[in-house]
PDB file of N, CA and C in Angstrom:
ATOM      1  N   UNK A   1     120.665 137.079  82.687  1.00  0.00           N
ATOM      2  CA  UNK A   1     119.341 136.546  82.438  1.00  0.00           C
ATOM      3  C   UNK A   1     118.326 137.681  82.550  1.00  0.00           C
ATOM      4  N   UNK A   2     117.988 137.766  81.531  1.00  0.00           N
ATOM      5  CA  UNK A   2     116.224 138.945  81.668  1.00  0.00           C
ATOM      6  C   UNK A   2     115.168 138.314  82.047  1.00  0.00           C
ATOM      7  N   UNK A   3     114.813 139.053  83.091  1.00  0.00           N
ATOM      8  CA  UNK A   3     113.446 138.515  83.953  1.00  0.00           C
ATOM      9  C   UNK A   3     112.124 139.334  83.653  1.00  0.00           C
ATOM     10  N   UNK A   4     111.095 138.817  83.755  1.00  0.00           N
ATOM     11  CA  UNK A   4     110.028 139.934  83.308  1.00  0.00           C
ATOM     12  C   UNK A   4     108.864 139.828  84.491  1.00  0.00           C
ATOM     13  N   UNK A   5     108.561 140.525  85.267  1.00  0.00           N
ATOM     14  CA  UNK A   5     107.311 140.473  86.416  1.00  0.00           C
ATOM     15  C   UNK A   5     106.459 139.587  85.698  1.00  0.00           C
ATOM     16  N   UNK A   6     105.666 138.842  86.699  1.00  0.00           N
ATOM     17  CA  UNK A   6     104.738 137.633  86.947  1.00  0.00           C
ATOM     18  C   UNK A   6     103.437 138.363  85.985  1.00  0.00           C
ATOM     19  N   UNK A   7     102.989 139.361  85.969  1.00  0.00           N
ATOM     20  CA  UNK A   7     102.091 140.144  86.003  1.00  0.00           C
ATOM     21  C   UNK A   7     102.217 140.431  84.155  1.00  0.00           C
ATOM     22  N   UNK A   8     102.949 140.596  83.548  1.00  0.00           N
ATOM     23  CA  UNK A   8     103.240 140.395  82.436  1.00  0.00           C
ATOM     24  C   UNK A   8     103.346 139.222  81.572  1.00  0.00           C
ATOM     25  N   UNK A   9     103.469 138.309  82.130  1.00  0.00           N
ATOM     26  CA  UNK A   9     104.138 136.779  81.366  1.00  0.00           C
ATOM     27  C   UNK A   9     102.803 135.845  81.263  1.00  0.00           C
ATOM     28  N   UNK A  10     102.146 135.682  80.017  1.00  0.00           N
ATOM     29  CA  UNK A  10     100.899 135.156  80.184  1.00  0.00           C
ATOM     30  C   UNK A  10     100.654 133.613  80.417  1.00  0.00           C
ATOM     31  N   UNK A  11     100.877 133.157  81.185  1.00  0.00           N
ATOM     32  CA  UNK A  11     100.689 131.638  81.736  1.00  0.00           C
ATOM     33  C   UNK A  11      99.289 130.611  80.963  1.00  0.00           C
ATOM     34  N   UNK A  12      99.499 129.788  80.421  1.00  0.00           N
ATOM     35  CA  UNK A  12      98.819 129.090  80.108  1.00  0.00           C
ATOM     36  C   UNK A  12      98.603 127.735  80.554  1.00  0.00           C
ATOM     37  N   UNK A  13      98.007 126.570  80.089  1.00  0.00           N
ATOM     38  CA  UNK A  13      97.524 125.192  80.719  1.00  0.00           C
ATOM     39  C   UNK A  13      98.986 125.006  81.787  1.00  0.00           C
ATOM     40  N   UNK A  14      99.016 124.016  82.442  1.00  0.00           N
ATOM     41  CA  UNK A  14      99.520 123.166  83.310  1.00  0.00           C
ATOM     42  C   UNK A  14     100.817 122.538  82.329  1.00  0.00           C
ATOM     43  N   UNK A  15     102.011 122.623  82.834  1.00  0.00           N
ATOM     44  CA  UNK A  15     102.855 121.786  81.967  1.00  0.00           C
ATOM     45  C   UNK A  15     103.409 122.857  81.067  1.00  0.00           C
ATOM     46  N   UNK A  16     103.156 123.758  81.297  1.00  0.00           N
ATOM     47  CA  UNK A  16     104.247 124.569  80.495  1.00  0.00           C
ATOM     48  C   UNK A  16     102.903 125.931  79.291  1.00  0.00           C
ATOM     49  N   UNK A  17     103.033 127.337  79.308  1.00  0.00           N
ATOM     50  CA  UNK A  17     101.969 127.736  79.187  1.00  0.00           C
ATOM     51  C   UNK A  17     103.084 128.387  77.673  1.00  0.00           C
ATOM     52  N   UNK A  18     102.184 129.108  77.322  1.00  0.00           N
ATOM     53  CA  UNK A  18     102.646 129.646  76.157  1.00  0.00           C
ATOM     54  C   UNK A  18     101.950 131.618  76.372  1.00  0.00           C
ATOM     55  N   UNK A  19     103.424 132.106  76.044  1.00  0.00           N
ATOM     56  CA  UNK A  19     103.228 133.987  76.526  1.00  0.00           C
ATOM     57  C   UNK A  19     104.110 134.469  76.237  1.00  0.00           C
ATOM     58  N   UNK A  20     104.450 135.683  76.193  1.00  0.00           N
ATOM     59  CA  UNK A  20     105.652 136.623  76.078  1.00  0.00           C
ATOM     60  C   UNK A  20     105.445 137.764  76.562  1.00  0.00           C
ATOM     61  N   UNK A  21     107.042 138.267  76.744  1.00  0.00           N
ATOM     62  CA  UNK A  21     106.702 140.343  76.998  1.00  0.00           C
ATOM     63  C   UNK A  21     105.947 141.213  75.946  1.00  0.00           C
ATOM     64  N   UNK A  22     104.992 141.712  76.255  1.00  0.00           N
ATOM     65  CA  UNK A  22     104.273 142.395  74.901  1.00  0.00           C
ATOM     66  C   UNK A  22     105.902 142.763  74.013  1.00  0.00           C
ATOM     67  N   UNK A  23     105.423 142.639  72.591  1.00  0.00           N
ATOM     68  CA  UNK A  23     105.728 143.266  71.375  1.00  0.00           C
ATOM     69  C   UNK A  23     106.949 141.779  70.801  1.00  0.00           C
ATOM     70  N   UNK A  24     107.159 140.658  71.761  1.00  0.00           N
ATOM     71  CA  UNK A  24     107.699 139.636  71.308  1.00  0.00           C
ATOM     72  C   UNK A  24     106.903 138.728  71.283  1.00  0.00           C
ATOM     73  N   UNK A  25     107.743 137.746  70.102  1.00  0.00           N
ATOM     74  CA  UNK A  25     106.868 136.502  69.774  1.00  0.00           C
ATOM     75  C   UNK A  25     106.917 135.530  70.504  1.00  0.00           C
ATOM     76  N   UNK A  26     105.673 135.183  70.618  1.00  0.00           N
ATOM     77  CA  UNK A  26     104.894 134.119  71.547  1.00  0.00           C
ATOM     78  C   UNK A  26     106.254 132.964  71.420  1.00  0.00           C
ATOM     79  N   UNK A  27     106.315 132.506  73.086  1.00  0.00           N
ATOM     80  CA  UNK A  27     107.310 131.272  73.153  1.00  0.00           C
ATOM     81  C   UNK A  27     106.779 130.393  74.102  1.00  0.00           C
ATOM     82  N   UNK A  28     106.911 129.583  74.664  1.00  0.00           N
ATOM     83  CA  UNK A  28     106.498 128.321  75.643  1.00  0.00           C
ATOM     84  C   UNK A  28     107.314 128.072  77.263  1.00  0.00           C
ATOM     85  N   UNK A  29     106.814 128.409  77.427  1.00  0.00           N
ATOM     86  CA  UNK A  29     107.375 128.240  79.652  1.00  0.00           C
ATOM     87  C   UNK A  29     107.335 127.539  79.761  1.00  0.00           C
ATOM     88  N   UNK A  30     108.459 126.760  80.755  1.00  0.00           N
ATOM     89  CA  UNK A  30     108.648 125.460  80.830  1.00  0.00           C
ATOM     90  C   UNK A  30     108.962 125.586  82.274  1.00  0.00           C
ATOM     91  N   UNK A  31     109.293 124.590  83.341  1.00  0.00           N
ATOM     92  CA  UNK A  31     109.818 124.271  84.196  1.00  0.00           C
ATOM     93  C   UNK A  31     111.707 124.474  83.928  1.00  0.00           C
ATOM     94  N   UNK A  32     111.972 124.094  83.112  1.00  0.00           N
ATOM     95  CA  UNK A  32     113.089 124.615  82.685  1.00  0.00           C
ATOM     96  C   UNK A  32     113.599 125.837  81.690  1.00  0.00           C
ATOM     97  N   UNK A  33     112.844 126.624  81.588  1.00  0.00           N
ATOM     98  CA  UNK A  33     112.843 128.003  81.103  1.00  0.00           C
ATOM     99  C   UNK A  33     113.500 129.120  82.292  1.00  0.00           C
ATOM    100  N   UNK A  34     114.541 129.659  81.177  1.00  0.00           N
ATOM    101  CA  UNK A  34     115.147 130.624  82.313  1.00  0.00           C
ATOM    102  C   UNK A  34     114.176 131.610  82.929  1.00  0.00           C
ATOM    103  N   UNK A  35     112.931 132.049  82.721  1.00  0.00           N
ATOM    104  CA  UNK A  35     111.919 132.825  83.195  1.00  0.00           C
ATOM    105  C   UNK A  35     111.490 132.250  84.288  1.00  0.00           C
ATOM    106  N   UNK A  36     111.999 131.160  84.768  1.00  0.00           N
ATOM    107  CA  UNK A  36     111.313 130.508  85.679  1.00  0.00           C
ATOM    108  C   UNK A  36     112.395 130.875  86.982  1.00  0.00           C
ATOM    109  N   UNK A  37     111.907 131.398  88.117  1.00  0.00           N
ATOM    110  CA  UNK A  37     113.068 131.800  88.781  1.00  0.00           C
ATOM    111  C   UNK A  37     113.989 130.957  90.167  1.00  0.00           C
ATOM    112  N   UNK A  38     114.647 131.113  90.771  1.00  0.00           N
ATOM    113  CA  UNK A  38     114.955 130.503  91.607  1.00  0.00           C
ATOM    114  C   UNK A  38     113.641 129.825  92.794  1.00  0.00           C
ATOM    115  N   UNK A  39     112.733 130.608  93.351  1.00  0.00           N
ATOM    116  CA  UNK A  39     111.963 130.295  93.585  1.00  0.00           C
ATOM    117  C   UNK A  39     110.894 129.248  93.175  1.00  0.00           C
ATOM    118  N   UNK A  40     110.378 129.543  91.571  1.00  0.00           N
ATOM    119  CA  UNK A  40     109.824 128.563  90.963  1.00  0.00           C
ATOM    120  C   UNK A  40     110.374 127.245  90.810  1.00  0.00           C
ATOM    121  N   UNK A  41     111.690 127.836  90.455  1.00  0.00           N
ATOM    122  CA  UNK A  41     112.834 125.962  90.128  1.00  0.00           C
ATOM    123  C   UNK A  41     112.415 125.298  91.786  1.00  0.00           C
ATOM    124  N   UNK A  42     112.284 126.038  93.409  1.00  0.00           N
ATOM    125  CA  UNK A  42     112.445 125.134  94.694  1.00  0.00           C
ATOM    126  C   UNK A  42     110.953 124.765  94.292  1.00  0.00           C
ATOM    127  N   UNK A  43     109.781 125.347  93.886  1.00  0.00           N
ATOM    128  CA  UNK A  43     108.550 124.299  94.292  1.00  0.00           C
ATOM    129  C   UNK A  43     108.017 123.683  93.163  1.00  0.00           C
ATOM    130  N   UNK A  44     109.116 123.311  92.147  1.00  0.00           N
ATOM    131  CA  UNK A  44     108.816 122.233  90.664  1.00  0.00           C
ATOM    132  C   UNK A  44     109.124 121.326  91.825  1.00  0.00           C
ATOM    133  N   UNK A  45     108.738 120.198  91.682  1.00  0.00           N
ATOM    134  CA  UNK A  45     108.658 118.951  92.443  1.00  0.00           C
ATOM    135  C   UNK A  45     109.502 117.699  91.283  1.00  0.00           C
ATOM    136  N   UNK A  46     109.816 118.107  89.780  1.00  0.00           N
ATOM    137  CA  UNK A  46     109.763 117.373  89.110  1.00  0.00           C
ATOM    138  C   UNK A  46     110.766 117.725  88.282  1.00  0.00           C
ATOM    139  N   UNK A  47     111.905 117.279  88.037  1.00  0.00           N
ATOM    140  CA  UNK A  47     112.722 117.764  87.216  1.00  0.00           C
ATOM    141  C   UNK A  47     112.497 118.044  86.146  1.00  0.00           C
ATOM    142  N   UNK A  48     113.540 118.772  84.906  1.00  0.00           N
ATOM    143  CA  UNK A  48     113.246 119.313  83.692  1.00  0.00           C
ATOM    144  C   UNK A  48     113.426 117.968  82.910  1.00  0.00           C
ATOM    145  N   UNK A  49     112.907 117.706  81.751  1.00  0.00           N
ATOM    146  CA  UNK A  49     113.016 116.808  80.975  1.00  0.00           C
ATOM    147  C   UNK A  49     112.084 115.059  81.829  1.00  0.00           C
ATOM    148  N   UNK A  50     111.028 115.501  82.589  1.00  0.00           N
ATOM    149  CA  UNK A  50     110.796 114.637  82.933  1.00  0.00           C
ATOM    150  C   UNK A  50     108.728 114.533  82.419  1.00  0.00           C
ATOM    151  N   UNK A  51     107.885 114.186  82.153  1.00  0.00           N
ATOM    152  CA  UNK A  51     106.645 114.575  81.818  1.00  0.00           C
ATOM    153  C   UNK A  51     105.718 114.908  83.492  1.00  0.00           C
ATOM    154  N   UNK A  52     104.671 116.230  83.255  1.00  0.00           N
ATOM    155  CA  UNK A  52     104.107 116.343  84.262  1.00  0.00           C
ATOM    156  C   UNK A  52     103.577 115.070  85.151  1.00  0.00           C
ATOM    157  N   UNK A  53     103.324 114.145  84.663  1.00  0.00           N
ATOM    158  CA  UNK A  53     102.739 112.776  85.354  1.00  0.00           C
ATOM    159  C   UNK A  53     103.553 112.102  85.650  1.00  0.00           C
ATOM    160  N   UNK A  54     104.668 112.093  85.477  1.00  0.00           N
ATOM    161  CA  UNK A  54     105.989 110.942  86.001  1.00  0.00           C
ATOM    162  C   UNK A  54     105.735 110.872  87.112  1.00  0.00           C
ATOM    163  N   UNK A  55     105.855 112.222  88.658  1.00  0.00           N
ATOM    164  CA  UNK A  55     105.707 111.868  89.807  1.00  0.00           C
ATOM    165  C   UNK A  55     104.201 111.408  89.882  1.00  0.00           C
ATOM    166  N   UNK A  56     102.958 111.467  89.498  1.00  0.00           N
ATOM    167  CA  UNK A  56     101.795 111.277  89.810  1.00  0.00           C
ATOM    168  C   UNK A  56     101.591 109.698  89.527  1.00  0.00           C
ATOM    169  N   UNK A  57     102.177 108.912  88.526  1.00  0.00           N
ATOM    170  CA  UNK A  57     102.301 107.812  88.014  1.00  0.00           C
ATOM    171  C   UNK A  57     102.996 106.972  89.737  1.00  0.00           C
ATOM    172  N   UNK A  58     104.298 107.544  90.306  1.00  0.00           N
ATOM    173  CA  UNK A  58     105.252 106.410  90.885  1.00  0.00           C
ATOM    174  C   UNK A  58     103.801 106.526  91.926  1.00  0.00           C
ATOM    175  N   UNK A  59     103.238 107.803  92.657  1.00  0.00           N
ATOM    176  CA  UNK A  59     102.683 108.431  93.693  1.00  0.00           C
ATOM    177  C   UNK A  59     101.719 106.983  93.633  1.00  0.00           C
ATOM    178  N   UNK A  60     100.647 106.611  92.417  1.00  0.00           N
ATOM    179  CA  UNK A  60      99.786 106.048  92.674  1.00  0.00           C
ATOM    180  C   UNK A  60     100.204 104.432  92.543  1.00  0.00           C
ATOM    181  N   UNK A  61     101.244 103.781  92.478  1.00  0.00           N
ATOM    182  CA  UNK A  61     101.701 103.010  92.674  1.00  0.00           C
ATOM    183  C   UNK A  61     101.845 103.046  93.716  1.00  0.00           C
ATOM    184  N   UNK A  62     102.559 104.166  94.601  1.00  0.00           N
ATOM    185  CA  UNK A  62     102.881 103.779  96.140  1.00  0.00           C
ATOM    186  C   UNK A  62     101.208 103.452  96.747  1.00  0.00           C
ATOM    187  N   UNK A  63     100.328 104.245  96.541  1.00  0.00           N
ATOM    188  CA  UNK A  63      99.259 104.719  97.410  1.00  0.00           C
ATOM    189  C   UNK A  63      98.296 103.563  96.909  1.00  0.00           C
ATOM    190  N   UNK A  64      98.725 102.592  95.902  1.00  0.00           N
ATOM    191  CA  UNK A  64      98.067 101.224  95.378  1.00  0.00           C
ATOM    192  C   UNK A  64      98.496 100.773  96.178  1.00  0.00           C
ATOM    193  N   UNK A  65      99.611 100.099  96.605  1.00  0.00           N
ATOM    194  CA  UNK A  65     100.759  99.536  97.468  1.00  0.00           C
ATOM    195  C   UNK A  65     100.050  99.296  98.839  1.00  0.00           C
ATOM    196  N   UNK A  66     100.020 100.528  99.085  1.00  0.00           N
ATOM    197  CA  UNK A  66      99.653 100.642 100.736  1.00  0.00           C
ATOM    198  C   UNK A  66      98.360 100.864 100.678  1.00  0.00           C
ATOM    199  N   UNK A  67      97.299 100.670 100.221  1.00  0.00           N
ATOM    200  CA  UNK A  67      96.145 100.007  99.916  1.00  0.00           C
ATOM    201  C   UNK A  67      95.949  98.804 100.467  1.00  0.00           C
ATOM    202  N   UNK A  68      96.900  97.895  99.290  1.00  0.00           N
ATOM    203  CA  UNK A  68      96.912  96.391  99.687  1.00  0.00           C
ATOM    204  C   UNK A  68      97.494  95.844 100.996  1.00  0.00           C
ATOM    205  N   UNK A  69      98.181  96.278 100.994  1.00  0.00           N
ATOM    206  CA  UNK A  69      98.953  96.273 102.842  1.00  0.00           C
ATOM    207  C   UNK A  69      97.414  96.553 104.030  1.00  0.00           C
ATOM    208  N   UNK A  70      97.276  98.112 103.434  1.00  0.00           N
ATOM    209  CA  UNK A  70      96.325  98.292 104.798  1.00  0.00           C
ATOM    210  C   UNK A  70      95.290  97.058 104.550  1.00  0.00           C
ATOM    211  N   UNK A  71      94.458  96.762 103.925  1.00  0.00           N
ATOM    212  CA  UNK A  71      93.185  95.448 103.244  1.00  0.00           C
ATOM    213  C   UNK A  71      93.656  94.294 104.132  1.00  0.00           C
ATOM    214  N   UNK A  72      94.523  94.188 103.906  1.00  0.00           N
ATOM    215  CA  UNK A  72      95.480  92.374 104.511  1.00  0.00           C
ATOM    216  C   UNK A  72      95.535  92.869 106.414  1.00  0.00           C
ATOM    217  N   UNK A  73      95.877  94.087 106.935  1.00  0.00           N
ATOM    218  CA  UNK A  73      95.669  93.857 108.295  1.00  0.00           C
ATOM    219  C   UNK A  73      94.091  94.439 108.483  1.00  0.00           C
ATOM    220  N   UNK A  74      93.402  95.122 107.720  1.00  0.00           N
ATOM    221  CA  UNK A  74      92.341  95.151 108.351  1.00  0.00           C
ATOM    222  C   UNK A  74      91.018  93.951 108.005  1.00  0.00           C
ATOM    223  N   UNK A  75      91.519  93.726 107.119  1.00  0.00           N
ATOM    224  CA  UNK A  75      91.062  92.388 106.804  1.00  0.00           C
ATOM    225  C   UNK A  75      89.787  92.135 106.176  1.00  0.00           C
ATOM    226  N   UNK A  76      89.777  93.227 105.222  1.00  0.00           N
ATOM    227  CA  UNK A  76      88.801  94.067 103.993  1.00  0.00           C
ATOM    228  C   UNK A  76      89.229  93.787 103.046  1.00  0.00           C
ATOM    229  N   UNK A  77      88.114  93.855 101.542  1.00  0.00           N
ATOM    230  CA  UNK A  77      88.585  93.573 100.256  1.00  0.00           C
ATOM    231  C   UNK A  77      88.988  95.154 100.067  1.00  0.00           C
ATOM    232  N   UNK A  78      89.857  94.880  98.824  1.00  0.00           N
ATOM    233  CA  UNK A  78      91.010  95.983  98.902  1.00  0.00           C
ATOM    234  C   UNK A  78      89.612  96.866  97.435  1.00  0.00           C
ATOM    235  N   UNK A  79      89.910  98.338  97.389  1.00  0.00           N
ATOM    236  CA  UNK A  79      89.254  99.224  96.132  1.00  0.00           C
ATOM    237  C   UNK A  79      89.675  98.130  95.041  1.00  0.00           C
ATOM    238  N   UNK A  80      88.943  97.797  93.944  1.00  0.00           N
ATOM    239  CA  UNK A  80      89.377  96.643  92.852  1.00  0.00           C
ATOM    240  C   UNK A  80      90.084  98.089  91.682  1.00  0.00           C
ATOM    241  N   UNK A  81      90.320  99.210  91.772  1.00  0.00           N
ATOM    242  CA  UNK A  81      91.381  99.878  91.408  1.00  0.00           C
ATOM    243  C   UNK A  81      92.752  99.773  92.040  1.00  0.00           C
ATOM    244  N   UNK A  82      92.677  99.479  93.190  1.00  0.00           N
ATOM    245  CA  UNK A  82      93.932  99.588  93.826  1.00  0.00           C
ATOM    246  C   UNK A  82      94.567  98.380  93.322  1.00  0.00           C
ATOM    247  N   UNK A  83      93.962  97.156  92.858  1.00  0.00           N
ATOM    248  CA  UNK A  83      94.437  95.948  92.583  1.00  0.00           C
ATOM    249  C   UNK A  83      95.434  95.931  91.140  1.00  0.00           C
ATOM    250  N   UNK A  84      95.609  97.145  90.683  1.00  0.00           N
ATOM    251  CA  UNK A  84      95.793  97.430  89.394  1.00  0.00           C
ATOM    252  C   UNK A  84      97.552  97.402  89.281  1.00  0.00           C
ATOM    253  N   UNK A  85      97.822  97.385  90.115  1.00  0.00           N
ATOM    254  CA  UNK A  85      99.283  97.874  90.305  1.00  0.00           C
ATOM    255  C   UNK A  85     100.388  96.487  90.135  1.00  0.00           C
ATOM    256  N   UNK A  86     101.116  96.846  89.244  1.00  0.00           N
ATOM    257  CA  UNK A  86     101.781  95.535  89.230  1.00  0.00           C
ATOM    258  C   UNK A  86     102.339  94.508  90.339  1.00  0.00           C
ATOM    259  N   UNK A  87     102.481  93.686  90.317  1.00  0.00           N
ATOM    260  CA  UNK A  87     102.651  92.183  90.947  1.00  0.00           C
ATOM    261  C   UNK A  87     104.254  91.912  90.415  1.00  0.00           C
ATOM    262  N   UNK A  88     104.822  91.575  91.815  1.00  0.00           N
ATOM    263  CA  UNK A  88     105.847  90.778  91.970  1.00  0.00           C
ATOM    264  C   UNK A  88     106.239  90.053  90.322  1.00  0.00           C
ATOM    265  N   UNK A  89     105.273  89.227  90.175  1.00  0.00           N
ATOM    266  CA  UNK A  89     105.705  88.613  88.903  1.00  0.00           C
ATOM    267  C   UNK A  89     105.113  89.287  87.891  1.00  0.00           C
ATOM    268  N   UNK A  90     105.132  90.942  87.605  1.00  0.00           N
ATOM    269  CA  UNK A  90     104.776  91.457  86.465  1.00  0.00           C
ATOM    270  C   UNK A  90     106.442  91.868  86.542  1.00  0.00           C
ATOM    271  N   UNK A  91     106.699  92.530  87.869  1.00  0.00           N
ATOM    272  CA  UNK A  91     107.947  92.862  88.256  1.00  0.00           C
ATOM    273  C   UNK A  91     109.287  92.110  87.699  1.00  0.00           C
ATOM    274  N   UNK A  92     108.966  90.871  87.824  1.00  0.00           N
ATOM    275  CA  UNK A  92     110.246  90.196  87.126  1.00  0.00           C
ATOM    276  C   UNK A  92     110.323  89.490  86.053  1.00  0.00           C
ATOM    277  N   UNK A  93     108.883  89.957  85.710  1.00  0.00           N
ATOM    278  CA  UNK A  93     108.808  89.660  84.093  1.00  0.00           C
ATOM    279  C   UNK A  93     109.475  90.800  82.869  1.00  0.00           C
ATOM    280  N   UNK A  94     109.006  91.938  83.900  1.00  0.00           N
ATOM    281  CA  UNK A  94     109.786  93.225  83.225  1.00  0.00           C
ATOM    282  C   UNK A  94     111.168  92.880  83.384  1.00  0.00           C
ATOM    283  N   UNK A  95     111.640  92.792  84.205  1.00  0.00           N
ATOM    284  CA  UNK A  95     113.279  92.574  84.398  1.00  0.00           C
ATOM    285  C   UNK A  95     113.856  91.940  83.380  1.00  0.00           C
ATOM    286  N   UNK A  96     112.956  89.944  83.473  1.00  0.00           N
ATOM    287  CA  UNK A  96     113.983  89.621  82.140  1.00  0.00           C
ATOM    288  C   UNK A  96     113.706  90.562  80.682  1.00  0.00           C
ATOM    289  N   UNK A  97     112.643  90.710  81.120  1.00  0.00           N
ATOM    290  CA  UNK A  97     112.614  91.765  79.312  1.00  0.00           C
ATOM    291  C   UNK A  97     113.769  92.776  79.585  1.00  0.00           C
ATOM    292  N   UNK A  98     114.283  93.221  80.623  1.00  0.00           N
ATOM    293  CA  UNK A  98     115.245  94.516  80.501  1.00  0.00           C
ATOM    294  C   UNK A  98     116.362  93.684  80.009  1.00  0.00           C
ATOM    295  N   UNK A  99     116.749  92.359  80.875  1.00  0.00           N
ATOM    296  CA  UNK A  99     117.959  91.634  80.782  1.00  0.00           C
ATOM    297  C   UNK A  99     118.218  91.279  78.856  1.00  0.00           C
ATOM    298  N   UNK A 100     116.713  90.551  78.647  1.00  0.00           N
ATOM    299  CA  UNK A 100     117.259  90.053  77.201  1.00  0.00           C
ATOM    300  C   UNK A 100     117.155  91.438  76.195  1.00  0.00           C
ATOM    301  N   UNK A 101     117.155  92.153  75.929  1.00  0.00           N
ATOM    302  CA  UNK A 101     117.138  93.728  75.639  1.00  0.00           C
ATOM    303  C   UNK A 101     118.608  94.323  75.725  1.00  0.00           C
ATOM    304  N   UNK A 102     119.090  94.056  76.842  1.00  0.00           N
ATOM    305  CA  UNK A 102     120.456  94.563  76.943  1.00  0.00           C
ATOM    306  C   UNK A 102     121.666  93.180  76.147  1.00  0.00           C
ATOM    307  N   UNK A 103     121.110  92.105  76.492  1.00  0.00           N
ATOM    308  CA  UNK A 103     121.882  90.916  75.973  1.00  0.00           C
ATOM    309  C   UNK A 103     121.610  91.284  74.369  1.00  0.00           C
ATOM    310  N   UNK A 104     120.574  91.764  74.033  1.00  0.00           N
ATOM    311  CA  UNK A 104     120.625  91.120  72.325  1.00  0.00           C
ATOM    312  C   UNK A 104     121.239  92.503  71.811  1.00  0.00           C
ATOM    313  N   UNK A 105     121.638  93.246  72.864  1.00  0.00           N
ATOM    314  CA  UNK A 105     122.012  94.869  71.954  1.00  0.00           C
ATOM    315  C   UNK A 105     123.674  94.827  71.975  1.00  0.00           C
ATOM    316  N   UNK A 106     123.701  93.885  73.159  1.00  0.00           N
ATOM    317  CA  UNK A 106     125.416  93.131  73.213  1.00  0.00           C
ATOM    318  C   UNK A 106     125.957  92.276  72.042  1.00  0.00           C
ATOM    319  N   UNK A 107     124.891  91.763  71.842  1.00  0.00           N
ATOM    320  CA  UNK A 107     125.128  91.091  70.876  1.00  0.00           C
ATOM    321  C   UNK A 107     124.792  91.187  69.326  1.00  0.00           C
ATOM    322  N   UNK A 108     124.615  92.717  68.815  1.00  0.00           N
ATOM    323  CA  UNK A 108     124.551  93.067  67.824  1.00  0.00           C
ATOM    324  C   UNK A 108     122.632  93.506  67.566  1.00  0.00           C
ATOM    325  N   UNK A 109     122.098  93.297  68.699  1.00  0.00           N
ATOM    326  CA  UNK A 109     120.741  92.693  67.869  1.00  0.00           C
ATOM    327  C   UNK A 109     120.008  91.916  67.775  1.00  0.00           C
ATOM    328  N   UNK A 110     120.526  90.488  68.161  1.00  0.00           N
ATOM    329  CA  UNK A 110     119.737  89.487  67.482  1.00  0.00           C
ATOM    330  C   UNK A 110     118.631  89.024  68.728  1.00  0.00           C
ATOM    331  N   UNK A 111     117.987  88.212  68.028  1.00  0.00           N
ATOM    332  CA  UNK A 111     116.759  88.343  68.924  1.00  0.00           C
ATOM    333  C   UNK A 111     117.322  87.354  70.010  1.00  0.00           C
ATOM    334  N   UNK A 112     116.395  87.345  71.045  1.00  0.00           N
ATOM    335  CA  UNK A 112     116.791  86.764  72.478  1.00  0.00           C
ATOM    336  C   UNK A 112     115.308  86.066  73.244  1.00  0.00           C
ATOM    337  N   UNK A 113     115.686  84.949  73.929  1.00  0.00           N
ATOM    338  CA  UNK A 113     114.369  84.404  74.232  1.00  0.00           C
ATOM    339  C   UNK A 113     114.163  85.109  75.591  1.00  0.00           C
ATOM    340  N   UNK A 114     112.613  85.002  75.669  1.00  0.00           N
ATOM    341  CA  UNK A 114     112.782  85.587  77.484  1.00  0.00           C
ATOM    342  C   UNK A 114     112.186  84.443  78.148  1.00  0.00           C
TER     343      UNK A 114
END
């Protein structure tokens, strides 16, 4: 693997920058780019093939979560953002949609009631 000092490699936006070693053509850094080194791979937080917001997405679900929890013992109306976060029965509304989804692909396709 050819490595090139930090100091050379021109880093761009968040999510992957776009640079090269002078006199080659411009390519795109990734979290999964071999330029990225052992070090860099321990403080990606986020695997390769996954989008920068995946962890920031579950994060504010949790931190919605425990919002509503803390509101109910302190016995405050909860941020009306925090209220945003799906519900039990959004929860198992998604489910049967996963269930009839997998049933109608069993079954060639055909459509399926939920």
């Amino acid at each position: 693997m050819t490595t090139y000092p930090a100091r050379r490699l021109k880093l761009g936006m968040v999510g992957g920058g776009t640079g090269s070693p002078p006199g080659e053509a411009p390519r795109v850094v990734t979290r999964a780019s071999p330029e990225v080194r052992v070090d860099g791979a321990y403080a990606t937080g986020v695997p390769p093939g996954h989008p920068e917001a995946w962890i920031e997405g579950f994060a504010q679900i949790y931190r919605d979560t425990a919002e509503q929890i803390r509101v109910r013992q302190q016995g405050r109306r909860p941020d009306p953002r925090a209220c945003l976060v799906p519900t039990v029965e959004d929860r198992e509304q998604g489910l049967r949609f996963v269930e009839a989804a997998v049933a109608s692909h069993q079954e060639g396709g055909l459509w399926e009631s939920l």
